[in-house]
N, C-alpha and C. Protein backbone atom coordinates (compact mmCIF):
# COMPACT_ATOMS: atom_id res chain seq x y z
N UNK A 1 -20.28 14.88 -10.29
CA UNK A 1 -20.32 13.44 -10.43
C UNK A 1 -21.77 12.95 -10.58
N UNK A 2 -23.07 13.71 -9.77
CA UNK A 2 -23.75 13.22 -10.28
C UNK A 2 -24.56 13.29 -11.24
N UNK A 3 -24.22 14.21 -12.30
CA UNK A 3 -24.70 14.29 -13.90
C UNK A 3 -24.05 12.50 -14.29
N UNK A 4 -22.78 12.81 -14.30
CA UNK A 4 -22.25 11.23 -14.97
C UNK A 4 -22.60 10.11 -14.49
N UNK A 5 -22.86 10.03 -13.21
CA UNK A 5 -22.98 8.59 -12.82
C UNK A 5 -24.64 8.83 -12.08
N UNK A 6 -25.88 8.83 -12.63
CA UNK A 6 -26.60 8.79 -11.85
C UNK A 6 -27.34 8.30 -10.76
N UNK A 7 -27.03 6.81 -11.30
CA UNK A 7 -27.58 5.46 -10.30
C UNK A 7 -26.31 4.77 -9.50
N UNK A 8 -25.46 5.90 -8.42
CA UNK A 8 -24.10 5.70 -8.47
C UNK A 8 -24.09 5.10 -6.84
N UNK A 9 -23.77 3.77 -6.32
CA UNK A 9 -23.20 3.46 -5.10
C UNK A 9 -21.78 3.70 -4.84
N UNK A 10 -21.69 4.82 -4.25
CA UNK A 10 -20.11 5.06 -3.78
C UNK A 10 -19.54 3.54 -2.29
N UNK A 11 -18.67 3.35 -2.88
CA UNK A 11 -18.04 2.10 -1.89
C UNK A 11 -16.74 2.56 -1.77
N UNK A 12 -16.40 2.62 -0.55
CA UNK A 12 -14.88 3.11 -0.26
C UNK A 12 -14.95 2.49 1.25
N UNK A 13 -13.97 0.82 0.38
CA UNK A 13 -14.23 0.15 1.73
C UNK A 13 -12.01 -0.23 1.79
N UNK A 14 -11.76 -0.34 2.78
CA UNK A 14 -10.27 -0.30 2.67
C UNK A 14 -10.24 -1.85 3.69
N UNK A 15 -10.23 -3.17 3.41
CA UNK A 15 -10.56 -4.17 3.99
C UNK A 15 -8.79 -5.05 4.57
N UNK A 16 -8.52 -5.13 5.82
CA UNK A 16 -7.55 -5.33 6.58
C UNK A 16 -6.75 -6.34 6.39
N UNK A 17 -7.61 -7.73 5.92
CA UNK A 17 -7.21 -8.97 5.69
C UNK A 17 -6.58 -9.12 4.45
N UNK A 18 -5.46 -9.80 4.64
CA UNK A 18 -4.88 -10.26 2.90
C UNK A 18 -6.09 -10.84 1.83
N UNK A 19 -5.52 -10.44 0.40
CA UNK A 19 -6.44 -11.21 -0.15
C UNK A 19 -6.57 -12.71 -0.37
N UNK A 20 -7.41 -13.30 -0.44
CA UNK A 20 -7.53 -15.04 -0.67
C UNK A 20 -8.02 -15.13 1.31
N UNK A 21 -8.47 -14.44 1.66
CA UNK A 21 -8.22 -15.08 3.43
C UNK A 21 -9.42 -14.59 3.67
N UNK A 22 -10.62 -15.59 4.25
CA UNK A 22 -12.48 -15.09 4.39
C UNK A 22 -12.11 -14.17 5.83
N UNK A 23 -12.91 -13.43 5.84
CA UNK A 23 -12.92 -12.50 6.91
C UNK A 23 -14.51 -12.92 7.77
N UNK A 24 -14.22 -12.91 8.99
CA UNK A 24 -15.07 -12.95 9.58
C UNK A 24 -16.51 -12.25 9.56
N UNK A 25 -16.84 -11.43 8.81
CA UNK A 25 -17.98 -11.06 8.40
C UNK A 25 -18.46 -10.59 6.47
N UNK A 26 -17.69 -11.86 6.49
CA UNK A 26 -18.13 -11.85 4.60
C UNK A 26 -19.56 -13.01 4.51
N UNK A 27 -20.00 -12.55 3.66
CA UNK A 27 -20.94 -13.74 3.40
C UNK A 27 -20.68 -14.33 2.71
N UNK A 28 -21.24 -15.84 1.54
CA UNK A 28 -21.02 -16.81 1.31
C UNK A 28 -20.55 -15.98 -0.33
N UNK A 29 -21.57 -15.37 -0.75
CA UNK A 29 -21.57 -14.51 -1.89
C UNK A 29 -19.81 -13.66 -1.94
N UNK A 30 -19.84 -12.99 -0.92
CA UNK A 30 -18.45 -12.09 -1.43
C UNK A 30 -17.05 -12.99 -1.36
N UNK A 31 -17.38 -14.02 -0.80
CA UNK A 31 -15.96 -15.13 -0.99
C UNK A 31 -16.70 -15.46 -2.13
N UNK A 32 -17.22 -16.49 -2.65
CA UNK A 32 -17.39 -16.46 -4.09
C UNK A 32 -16.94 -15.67 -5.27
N UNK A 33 -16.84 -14.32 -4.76
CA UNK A 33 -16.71 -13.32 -5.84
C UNK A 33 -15.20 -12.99 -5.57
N UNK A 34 -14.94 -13.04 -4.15
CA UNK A 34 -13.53 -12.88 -4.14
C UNK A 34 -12.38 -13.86 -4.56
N UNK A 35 -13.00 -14.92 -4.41
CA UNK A 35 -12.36 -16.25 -5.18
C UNK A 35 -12.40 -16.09 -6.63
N UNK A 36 -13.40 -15.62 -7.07
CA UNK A 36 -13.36 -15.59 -8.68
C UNK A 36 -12.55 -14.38 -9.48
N UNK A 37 -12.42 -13.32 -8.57
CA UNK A 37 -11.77 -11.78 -8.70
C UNK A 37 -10.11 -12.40 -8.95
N UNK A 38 -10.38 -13.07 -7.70
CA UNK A 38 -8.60 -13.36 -7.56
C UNK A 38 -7.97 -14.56 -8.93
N UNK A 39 -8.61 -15.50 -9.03
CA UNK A 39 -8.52 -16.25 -10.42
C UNK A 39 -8.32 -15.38 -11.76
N UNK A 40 -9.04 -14.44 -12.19
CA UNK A 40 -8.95 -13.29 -13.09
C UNK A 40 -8.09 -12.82 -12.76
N UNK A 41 -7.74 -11.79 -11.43
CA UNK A 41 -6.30 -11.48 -11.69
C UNK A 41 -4.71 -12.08 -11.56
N UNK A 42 -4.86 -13.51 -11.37
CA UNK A 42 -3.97 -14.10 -11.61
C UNK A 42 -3.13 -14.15 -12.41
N UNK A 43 -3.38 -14.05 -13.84
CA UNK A 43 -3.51 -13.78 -15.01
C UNK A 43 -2.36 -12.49 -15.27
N UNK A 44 -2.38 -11.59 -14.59
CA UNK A 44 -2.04 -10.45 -14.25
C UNK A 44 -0.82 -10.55 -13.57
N UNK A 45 -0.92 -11.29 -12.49
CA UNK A 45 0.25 -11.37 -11.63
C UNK A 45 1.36 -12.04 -12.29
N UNK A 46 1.49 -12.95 -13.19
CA UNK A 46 2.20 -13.64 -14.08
C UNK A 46 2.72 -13.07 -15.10
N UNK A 47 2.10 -11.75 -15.40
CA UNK A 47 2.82 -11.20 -15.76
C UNK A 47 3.50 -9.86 -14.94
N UNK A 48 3.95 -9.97 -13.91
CA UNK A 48 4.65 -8.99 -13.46
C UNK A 48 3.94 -8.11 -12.67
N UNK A 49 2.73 -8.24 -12.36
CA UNK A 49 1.37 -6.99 -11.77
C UNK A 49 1.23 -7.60 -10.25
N UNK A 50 1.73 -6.27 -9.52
CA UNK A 50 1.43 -6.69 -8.30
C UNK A 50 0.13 -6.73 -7.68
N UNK A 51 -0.80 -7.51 -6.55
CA UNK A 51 -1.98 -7.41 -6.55
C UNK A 51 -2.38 -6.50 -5.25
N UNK A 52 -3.05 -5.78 -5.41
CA UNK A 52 -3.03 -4.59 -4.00
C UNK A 52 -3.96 -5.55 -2.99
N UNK A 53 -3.72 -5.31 -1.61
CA UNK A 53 -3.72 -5.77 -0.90
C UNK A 53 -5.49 -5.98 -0.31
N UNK A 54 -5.97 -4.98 -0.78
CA UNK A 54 -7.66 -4.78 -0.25
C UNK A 54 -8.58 -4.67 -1.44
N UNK A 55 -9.76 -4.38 -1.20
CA UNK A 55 -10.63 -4.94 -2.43
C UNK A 55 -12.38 -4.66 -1.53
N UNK A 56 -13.16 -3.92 -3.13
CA UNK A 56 -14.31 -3.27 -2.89
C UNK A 56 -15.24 -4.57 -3.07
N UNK A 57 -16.24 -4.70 -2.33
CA UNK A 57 -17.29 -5.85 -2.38
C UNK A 57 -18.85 -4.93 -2.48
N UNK A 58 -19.70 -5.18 -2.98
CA UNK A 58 -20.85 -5.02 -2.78
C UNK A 58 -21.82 -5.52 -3.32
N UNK A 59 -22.97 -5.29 -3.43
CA UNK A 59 -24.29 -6.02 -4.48
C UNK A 59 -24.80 -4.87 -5.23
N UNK A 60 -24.95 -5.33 -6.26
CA UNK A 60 -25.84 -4.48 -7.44
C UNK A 60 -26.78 -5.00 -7.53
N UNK A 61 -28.31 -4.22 -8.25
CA UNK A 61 -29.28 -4.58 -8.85
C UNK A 61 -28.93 -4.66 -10.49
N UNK A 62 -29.51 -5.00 -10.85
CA UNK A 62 -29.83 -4.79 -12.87
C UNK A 62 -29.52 -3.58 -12.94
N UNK A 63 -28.55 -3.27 -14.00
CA UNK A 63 -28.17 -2.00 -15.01
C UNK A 63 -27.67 -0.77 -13.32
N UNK A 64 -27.44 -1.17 -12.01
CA UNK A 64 -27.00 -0.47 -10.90
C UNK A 64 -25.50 -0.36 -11.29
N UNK A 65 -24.90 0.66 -10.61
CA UNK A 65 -23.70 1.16 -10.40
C UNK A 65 -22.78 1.19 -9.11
N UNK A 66 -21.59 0.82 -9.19
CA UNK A 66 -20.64 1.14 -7.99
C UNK A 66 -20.01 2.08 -8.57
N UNK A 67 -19.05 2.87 -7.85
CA UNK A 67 -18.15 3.48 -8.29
C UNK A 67 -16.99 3.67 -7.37
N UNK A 68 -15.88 3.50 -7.29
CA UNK A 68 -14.64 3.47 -6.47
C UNK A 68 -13.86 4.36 -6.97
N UNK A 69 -13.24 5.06 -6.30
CA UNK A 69 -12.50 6.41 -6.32
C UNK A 69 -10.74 5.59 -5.93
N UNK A 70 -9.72 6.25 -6.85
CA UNK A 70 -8.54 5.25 -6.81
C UNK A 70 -7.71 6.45 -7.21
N UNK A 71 -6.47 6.34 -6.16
CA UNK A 71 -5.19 7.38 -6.72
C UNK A 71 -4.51 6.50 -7.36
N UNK A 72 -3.86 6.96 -8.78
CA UNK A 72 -3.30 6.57 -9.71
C UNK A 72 -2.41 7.36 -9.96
N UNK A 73 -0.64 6.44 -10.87
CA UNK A 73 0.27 7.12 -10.69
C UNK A 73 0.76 7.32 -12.01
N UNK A 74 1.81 8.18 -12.27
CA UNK A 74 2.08 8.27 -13.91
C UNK A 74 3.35 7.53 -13.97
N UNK A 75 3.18 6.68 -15.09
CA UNK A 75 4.23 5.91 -15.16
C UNK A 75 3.86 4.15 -14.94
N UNK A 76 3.00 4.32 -13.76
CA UNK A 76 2.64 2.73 -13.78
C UNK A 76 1.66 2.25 -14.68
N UNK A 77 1.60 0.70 -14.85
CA UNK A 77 0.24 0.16 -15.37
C UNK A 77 -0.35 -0.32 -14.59
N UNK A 78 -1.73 -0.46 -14.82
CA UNK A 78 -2.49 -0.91 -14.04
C UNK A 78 -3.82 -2.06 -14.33
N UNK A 79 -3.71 -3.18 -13.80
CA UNK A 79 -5.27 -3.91 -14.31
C UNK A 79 -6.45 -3.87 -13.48
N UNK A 80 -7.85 -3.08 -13.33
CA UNK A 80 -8.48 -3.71 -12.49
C UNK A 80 -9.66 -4.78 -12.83
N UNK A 81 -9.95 -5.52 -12.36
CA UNK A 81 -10.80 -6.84 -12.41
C UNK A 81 -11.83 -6.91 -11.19
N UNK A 82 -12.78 -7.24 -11.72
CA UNK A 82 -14.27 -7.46 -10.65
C UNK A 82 -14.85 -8.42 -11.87
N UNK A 83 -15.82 -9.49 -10.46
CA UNK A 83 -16.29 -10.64 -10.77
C UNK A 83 -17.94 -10.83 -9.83
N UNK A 84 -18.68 -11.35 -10.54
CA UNK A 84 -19.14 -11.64 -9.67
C UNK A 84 -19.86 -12.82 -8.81
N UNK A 85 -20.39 -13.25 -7.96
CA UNK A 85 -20.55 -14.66 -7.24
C UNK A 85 -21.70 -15.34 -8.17
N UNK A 86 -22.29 -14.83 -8.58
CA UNK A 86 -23.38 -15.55 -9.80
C UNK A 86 -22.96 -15.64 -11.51
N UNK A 87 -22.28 -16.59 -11.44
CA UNK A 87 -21.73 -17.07 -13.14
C UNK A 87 -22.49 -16.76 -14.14
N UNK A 88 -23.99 -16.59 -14.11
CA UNK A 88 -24.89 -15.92 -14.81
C UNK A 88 -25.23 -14.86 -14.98
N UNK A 89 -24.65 -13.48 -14.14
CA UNK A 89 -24.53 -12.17 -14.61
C UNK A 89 -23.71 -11.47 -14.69
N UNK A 90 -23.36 -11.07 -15.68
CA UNK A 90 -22.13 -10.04 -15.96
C UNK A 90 -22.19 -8.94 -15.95
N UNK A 91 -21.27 -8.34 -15.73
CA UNK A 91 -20.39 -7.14 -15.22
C UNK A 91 -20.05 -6.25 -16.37
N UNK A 92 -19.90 -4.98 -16.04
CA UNK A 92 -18.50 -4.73 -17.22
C UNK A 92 -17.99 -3.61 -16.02
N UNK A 93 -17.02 -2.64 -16.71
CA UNK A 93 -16.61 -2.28 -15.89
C UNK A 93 -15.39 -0.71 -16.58
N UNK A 94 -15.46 0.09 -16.70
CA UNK A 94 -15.23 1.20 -17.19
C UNK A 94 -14.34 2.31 -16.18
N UNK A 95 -13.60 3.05 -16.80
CA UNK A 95 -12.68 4.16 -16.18
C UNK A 95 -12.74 5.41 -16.25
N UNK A 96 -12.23 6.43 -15.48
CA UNK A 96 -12.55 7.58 -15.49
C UNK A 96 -11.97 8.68 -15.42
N UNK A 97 -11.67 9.64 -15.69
CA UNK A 97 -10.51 10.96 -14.98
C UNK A 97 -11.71 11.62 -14.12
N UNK A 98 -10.88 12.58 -13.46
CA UNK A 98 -11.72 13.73 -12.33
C UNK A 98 -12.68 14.13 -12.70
N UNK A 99 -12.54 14.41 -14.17
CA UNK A 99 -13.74 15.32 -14.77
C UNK A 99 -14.71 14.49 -15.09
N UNK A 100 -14.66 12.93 -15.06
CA UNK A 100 -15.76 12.09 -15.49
C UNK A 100 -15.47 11.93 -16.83
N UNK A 101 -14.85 12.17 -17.66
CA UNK A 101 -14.11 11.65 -18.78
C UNK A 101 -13.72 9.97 -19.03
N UNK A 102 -14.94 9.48 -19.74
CA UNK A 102 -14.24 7.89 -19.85
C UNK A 102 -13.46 7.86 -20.70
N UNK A 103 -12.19 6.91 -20.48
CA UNK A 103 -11.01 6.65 -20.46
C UNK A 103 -10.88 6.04 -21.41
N UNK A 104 -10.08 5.61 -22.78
CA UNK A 104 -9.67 4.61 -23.41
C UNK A 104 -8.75 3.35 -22.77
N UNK A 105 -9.22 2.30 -22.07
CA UNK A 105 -8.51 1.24 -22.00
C UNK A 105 -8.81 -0.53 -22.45
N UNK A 106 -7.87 -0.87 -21.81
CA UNK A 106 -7.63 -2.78 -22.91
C UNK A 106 -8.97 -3.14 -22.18
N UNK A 107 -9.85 -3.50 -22.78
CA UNK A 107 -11.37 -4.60 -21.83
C UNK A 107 -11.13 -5.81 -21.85
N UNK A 108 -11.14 -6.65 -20.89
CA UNK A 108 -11.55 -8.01 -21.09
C UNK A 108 -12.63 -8.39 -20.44
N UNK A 109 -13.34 -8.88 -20.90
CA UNK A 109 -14.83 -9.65 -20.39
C UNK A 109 -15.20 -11.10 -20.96
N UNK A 110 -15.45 -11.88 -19.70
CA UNK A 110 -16.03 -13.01 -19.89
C UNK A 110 -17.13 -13.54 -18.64
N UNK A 111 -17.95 -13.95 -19.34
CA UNK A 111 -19.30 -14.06 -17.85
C UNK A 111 -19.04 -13.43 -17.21
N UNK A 112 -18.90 -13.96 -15.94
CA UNK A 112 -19.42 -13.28 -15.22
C UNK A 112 -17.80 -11.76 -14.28
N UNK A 113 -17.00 -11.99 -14.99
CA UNK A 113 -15.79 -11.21 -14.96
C UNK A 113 -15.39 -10.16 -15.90
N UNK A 114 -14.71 -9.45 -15.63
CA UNK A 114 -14.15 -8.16 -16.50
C UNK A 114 -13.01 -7.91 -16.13
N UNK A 115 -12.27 -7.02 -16.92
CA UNK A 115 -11.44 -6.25 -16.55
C UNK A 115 -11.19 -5.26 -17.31
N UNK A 116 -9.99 -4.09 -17.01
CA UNK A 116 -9.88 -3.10 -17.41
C UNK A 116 -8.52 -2.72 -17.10
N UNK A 117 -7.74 -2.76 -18.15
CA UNK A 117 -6.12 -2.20 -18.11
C UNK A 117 -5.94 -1.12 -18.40
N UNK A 118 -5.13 -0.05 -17.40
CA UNK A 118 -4.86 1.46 -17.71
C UNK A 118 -3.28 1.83 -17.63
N UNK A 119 -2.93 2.88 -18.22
CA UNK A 119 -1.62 3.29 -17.69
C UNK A 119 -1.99 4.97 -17.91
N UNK A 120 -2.16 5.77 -16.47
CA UNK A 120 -2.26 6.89 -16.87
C UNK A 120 -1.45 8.10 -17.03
N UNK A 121 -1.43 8.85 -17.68
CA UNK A 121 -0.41 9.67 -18.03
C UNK A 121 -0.59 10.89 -16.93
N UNK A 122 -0.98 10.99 -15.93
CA UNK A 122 -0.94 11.88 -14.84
C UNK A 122 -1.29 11.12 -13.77
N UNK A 123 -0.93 11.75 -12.46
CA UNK A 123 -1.12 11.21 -11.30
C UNK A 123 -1.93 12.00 -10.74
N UNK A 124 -3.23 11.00 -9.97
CA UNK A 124 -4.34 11.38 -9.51
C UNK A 124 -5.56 10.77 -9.31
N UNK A 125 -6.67 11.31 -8.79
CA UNK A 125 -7.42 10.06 -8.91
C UNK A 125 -8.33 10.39 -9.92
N UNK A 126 -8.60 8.86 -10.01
CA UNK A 126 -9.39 8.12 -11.64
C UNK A 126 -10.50 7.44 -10.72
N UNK A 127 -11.59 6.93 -11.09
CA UNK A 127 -12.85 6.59 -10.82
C UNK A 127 -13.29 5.17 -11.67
N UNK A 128 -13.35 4.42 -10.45
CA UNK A 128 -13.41 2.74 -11.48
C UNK A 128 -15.27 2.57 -11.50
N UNK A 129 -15.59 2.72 -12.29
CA UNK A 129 -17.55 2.36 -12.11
C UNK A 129 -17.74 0.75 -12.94
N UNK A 130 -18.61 -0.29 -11.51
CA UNK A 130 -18.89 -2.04 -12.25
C UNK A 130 -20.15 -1.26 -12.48
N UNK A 131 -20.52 -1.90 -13.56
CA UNK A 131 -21.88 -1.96 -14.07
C UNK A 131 -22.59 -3.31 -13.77
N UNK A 132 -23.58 -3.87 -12.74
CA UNK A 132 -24.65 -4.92 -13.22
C UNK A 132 -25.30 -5.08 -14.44
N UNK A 133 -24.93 -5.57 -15.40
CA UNK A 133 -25.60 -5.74 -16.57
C UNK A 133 -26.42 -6.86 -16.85
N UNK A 134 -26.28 -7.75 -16.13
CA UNK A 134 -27.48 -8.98 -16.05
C UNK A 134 -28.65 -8.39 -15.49
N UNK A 135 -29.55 -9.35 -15.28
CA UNK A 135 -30.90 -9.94 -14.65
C UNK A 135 -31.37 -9.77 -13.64
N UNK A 136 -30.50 -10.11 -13.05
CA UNK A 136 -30.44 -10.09 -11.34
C UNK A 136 -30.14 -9.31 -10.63
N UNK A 137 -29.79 -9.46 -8.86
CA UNK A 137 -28.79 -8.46 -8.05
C UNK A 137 -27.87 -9.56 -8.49
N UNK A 138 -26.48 -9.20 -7.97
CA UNK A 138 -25.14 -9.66 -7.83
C UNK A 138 -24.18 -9.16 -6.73
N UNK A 139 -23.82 -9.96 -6.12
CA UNK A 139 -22.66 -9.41 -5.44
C UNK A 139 -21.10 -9.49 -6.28
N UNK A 140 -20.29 -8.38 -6.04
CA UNK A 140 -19.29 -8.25 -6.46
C UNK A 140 -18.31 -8.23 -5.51
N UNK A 141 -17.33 -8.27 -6.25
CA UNK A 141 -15.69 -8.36 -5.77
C UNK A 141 -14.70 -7.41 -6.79
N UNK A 142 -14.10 -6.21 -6.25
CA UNK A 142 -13.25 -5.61 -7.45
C UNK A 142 -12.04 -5.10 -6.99
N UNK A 143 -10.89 -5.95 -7.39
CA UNK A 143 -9.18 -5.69 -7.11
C UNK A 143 -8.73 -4.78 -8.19
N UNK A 144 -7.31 -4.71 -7.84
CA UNK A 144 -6.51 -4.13 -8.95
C UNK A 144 -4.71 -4.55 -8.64
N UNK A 145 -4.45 -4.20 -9.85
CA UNK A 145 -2.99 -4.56 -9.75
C UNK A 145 -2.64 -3.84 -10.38
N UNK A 146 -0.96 -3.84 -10.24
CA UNK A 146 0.04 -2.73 -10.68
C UNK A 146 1.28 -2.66 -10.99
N UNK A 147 1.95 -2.17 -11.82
CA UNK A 147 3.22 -2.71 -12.20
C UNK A 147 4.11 -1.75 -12.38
């Protein structure tokens, strides 16, 4: 993994509280981002995509990396979406198999949001990496849903 992802923050945070509900030690930034995560995948839920229950937060620098590690099933679809609390830097946000193989899937991007629709043809885990692509640091917010 680390040939592919060099500048890589591993986050493997499994967070207790439903989503939409501030947790007692979020800052002002990751409700921002979690408010804006959840708006994007709304979108999603309307059509039929259930929204999983927990959700990765962190801050990037410029052109920095997260990367979240996710078991995935064959047969389902899947959207994930990350946003972040500053409307002025964007994100993107890319997929992965075991081997570090990026993935062909649907992109959507707008400011400061993304997403990324998969349906994978094996079960296992896949590797979600946000990219900071703005200016700045950013804090993020990144869900997923499933159908």
């Amino acid at each position: 993994m680390k040939a592919i992802f060099p500048c890589v923050i591993l986050i493997f945070l499994a967070l207790a509280a439903a989503p939409g509900v501030a947790r007692a030690d979020e800052t002002d930034a990751q409700v921002a981002a979690h408010r804006t995560v959840l708006d994007l995948a709304g979108a999603f839920t309307n059509d039929g995509f259930k929204l999983r229950d927990s959700d990765f937060t962190g801050t990037l620098k410029p052109g920095e990396a997260a990367v979240v590690q996710v078991n995935l099933y064959a047969g389902n679809q899947y959207w994930f979406s990350v946003a972040t609390a500053d409307p002025a830097t964007m994100v993107s946000i890319n997929l992965y198999d075991e081997t570090g193989k990026l993935l062909k899937a649907d992109p959507f991007t707008n400011l400061n949001r993304a997403a990324s629709g998969f349906s994978p043809d094996s079960s296992g885990p896949y590797y979600v990496r946000v990219v900071n692509i703005g200016t700045s640091p950013a804090t993020f917010c990144l869900i997923y849903s499933y159908k």
